[in-house]
C-alpha atoms as a PDB file:
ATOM      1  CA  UNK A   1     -65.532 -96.714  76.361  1.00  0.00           C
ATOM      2  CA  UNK A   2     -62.946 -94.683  78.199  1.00  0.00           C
ATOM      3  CA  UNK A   3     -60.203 -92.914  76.127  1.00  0.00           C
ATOM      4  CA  UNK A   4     -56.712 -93.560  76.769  1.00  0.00           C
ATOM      5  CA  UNK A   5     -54.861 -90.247  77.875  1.00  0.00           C
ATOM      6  CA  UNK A   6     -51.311 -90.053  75.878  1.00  0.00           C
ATOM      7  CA  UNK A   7     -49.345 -87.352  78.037  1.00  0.00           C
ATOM      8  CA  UNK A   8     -46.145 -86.929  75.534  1.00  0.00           C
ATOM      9  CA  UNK A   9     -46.455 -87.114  71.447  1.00  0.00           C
ATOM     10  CA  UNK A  10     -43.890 -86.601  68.980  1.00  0.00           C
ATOM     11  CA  UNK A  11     -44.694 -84.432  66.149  1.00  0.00           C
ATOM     12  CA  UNK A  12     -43.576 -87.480  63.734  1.00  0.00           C
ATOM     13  CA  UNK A  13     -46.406 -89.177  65.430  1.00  0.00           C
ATOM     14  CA  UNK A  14     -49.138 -87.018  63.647  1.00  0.00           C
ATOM     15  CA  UNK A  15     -47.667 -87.324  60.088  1.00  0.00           C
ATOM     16  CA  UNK A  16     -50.453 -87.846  57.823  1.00  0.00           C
ATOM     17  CA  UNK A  17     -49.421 -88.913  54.327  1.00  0.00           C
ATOM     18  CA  UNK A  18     -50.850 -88.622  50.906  1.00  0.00           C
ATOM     19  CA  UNK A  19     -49.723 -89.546  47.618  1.00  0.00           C
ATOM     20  CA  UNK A  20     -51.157 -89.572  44.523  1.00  0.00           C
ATOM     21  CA  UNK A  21     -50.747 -89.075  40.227  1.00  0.00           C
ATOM     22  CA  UNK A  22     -51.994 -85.857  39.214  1.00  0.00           C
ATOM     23  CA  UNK A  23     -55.454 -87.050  37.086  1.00  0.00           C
ATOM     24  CA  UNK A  24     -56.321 -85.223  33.741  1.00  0.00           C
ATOM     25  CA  UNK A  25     -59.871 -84.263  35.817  1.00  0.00           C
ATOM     26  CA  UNK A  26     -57.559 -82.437  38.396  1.00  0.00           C
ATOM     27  CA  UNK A  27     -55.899 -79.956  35.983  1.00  0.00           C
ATOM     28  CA  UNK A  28     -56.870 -76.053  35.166  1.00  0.00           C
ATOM     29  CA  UNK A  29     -56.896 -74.612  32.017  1.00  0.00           C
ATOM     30  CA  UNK A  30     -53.143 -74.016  32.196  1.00  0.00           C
ATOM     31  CA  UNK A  31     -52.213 -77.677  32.606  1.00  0.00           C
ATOM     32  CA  UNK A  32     -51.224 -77.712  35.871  1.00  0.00           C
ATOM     33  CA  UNK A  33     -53.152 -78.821  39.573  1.00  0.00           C
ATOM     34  CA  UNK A  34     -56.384 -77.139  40.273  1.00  0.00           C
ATOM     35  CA  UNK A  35     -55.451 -75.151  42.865  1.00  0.00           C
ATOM     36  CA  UNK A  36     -59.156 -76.139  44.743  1.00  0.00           C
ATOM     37  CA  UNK A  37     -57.800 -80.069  44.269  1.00  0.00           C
ATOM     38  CA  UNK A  38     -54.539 -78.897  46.327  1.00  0.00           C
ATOM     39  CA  UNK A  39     -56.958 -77.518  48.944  1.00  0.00           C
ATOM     40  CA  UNK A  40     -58.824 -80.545  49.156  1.00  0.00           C
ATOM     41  CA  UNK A  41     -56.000 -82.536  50.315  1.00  0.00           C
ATOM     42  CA  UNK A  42     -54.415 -80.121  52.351  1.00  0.00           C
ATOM     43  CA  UNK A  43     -58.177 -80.200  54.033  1.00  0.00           C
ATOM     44  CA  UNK A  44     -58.461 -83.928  54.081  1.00  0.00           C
ATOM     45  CA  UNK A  45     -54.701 -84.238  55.531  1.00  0.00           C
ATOM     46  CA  UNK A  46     -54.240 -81.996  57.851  1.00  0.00           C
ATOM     47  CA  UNK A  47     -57.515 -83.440  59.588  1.00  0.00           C
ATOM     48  CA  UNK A  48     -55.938 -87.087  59.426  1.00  0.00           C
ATOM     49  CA  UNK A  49     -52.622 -85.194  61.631  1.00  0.00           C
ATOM     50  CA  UNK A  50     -55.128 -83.696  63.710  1.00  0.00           C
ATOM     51  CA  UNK A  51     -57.201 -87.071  64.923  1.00  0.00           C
ATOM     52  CA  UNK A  52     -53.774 -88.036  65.551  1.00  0.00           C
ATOM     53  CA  UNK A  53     -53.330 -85.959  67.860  1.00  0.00           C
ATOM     54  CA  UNK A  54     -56.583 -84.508  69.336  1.00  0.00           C
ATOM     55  CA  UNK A  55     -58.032 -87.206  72.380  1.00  0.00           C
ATOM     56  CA  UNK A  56     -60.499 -89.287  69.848  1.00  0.00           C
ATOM     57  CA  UNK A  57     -63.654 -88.270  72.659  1.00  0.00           C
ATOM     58  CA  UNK A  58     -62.669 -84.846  70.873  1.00  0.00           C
ATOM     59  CA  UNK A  59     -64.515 -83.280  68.056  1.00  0.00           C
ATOM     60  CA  UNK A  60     -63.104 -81.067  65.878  1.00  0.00           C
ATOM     61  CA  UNK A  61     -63.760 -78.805  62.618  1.00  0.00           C
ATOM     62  CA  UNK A  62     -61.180 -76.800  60.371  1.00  0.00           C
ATOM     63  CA  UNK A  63     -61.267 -72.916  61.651  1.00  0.00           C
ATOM     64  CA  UNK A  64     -58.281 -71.762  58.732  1.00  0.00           C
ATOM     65  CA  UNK A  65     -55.938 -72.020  56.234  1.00  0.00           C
ATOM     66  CA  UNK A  66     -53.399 -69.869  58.084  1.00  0.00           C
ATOM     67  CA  UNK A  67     -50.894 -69.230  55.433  1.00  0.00           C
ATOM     68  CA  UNK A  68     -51.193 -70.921  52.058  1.00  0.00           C
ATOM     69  CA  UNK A  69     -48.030 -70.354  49.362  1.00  0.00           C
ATOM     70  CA  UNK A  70     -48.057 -72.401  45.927  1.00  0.00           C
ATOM     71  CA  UNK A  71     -44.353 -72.413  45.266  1.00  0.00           C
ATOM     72  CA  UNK A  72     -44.195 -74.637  41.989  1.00  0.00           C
ATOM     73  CA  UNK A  73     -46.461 -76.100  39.687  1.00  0.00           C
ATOM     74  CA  UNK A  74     -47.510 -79.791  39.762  1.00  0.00           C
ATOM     75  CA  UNK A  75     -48.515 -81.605  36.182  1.00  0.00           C
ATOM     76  CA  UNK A  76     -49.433 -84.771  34.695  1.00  0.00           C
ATOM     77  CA  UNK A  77     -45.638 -85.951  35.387  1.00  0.00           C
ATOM     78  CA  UNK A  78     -45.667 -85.638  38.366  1.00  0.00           C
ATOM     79  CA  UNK A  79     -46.534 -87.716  41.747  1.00  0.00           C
ATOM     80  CA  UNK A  80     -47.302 -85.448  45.056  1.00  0.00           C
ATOM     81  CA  UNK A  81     -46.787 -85.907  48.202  1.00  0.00           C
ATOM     82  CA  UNK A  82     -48.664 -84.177  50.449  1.00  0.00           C
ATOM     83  CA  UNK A  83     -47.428 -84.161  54.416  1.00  0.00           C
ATOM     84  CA  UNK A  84     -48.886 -83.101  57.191  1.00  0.00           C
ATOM     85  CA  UNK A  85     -48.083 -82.770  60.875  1.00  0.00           C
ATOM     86  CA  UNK A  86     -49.310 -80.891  64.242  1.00  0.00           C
ATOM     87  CA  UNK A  87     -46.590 -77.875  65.156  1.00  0.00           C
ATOM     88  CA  UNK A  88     -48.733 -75.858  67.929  1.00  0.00           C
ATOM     89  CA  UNK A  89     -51.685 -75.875  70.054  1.00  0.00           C
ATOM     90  CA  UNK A  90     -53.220 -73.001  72.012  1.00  0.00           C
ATOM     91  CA  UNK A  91     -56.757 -73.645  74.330  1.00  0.00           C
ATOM     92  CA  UNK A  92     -58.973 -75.028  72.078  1.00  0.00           C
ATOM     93  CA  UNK A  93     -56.641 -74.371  68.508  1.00  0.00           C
ATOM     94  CA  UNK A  94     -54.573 -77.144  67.454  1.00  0.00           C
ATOM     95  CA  UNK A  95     -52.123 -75.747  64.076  1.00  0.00           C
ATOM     96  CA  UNK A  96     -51.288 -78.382  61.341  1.00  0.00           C
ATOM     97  CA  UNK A  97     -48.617 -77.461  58.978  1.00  0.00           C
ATOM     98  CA  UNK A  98     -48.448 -79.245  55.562  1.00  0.00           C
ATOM     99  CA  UNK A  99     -45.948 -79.096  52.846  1.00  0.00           C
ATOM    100  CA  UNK A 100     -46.480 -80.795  49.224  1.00  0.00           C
ATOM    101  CA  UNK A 101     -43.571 -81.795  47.163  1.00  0.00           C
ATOM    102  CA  UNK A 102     -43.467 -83.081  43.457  1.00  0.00           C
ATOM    103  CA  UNK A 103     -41.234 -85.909  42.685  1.00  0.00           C
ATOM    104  CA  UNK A 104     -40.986 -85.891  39.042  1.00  0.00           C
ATOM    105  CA  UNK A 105     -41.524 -89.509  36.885  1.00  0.00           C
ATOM    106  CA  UNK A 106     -39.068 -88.491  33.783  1.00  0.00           C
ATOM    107  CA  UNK A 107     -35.849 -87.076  35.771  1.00  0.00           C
ATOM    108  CA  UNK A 108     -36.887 -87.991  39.070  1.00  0.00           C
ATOM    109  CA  UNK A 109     -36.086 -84.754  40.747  1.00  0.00           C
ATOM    110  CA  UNK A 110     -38.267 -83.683  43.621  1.00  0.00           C
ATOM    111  CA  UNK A 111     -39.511 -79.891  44.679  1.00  0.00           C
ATOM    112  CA  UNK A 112     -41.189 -78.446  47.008  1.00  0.00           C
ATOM    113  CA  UNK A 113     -44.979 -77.311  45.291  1.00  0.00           C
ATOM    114  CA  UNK A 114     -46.854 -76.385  48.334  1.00  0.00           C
ATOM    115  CA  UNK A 115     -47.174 -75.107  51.897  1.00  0.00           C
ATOM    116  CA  UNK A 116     -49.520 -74.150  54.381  1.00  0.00           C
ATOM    117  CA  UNK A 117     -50.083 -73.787  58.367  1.00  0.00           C
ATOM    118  CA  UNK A 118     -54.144 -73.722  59.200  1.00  0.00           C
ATOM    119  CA  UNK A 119     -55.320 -74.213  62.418  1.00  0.00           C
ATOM    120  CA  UNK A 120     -58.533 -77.058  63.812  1.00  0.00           C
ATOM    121  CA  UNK A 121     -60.264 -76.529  66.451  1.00  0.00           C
ATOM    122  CA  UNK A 122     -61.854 -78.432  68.845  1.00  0.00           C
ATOM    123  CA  UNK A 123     -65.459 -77.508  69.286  1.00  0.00           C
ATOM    124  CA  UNK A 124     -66.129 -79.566  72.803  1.00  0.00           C
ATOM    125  CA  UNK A 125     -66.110 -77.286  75.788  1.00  0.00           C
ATOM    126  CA  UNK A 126     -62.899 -75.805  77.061  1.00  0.00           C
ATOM    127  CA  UNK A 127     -62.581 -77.889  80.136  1.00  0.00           C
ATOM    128  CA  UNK A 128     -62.644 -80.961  78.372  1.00  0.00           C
ATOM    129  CA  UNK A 129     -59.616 -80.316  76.347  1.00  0.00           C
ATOM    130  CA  UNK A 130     -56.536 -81.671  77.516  1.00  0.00           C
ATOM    131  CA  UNK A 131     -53.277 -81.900  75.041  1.00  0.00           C
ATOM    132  CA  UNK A 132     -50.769 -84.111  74.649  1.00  0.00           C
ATOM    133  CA  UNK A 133     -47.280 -81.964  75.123  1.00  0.00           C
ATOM    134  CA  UNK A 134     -45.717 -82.057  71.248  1.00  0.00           C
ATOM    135  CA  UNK A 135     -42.370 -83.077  70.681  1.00  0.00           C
ATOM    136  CA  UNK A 136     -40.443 -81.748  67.919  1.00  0.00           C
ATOM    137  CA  UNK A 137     -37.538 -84.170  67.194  1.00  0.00           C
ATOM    138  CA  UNK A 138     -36.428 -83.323  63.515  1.00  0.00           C
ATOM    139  CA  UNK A 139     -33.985 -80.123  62.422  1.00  0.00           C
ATOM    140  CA  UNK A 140     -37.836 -79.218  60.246  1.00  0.00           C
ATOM    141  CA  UNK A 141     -39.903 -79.808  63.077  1.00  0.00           C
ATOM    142  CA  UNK A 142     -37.946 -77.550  65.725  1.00  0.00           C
ATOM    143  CA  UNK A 143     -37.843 -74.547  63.098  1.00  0.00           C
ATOM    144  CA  UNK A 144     -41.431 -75.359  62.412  1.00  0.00           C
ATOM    145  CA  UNK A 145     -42.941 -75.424  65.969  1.00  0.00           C
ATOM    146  CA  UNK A 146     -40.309 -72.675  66.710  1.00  0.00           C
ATOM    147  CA  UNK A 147     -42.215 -70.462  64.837  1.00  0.00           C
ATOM    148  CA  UNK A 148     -45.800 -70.869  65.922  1.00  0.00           C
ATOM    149  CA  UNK A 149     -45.793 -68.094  69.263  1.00  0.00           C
ATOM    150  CA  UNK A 150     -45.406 -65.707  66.234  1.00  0.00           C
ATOM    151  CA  UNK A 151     -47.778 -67.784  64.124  1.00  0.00           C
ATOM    152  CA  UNK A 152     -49.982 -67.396  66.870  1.00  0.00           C
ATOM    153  CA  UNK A 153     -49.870 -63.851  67.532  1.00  0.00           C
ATOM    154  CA  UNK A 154     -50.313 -63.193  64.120  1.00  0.00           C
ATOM    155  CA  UNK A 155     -53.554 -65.500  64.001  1.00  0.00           C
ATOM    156  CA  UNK A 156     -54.573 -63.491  66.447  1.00  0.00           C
ATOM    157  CA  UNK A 157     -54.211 -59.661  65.356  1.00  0.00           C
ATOM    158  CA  UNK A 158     -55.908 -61.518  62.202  1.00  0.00           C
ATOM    159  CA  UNK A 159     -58.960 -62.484  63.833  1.00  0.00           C
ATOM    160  CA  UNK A 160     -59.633 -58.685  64.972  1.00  0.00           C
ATOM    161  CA  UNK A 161     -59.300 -57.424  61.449  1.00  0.00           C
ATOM    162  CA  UNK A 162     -61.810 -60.135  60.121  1.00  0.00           C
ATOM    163  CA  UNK A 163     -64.425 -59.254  62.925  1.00  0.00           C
ATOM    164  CA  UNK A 164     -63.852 -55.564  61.666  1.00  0.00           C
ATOM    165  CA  UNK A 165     -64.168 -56.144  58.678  1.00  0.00           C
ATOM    166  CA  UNK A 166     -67.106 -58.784  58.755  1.00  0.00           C
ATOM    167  CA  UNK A 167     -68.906 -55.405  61.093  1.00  0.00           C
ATOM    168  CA  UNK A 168     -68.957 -53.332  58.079  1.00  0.00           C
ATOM    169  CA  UNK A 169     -69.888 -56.038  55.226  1.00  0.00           C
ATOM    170  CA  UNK A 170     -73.357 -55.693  54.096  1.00  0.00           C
END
């Protein structure tokens, strides 16, 4: 079966979207979201932008959570809403960012709980890879794909201090 080649994708496109009640089973000891239940959707999520995205003859694994910032708790009255969205690619890296937000039952007020970039990448071999160009349309998706040369570079000097570091672990 051959795969279709999409030359031009709009980051709107890629939104992955996840809602859900926050489940007694989900809470920590403080009453609030488990913050390894937040991960687990960001994980889940951010994959579902990615396939998006990625050409499906492409395989593809999580490499990072790039930058992860709980901003507000989420509790039992609450429903979240977790989106996600591609806002870079580089060679083989393709960066998802995803942002959760709490809309609360009782006063219906919503706030932001959550963010986080990380970064997929595709494990076929380099020549393979060929990505859609992304198309930020959206005032949030310009600042947010404005951003990700630096995100980038950072990701980068952060990947030489993790292999020095990982040469001097025992």
């Amino acid at each position: 079966m051959e795969v279709a080649t999409i030359e031009t994708i709009t980051c709107a496109e890629t939104y992955a979207i996840h809602e859900s009640y926050i489940f007694p089973a989900d809470l920590n000891n403080g009453g609030i979201q488990f913050g390894g239940k937040t991960l687990e959707i960001l994980d889940a999520n951010a994959g579902l932008a990615a396939a998006k995205f990625i050409p499906a003859d492409l395989s593809f694994v999580t490499a990072g959570y790039d930058h992860v910032q709980f901003v507000s708790p989420a509790t039992p009255a609450d429903i979240l809403k977790c989106t996600s969205y591609v806002t870079g690619t580089h060679k083989r890296a393709v960066e998802v960012f995803t942002k959760f937000a709490t809309f609360n039952k009782d006063t219906k007020i919503i706030k932001p709980a959550f963010i986080a970039f990380c970064t997929l990448i595709v494990t076929d071999e380099l020549h393979k890879i060929q990505f859609p160009k992304l198309i930020a349309q959206s005032d949030e998706e310009k600042f947010v794909c404005g951003g990700y040369e630096n995100r980038l570079a950072k990701r980068e000097t952060d990947l030489l201090d993790n292999k020095k570091i990982l040469s001097h672990l025992n």
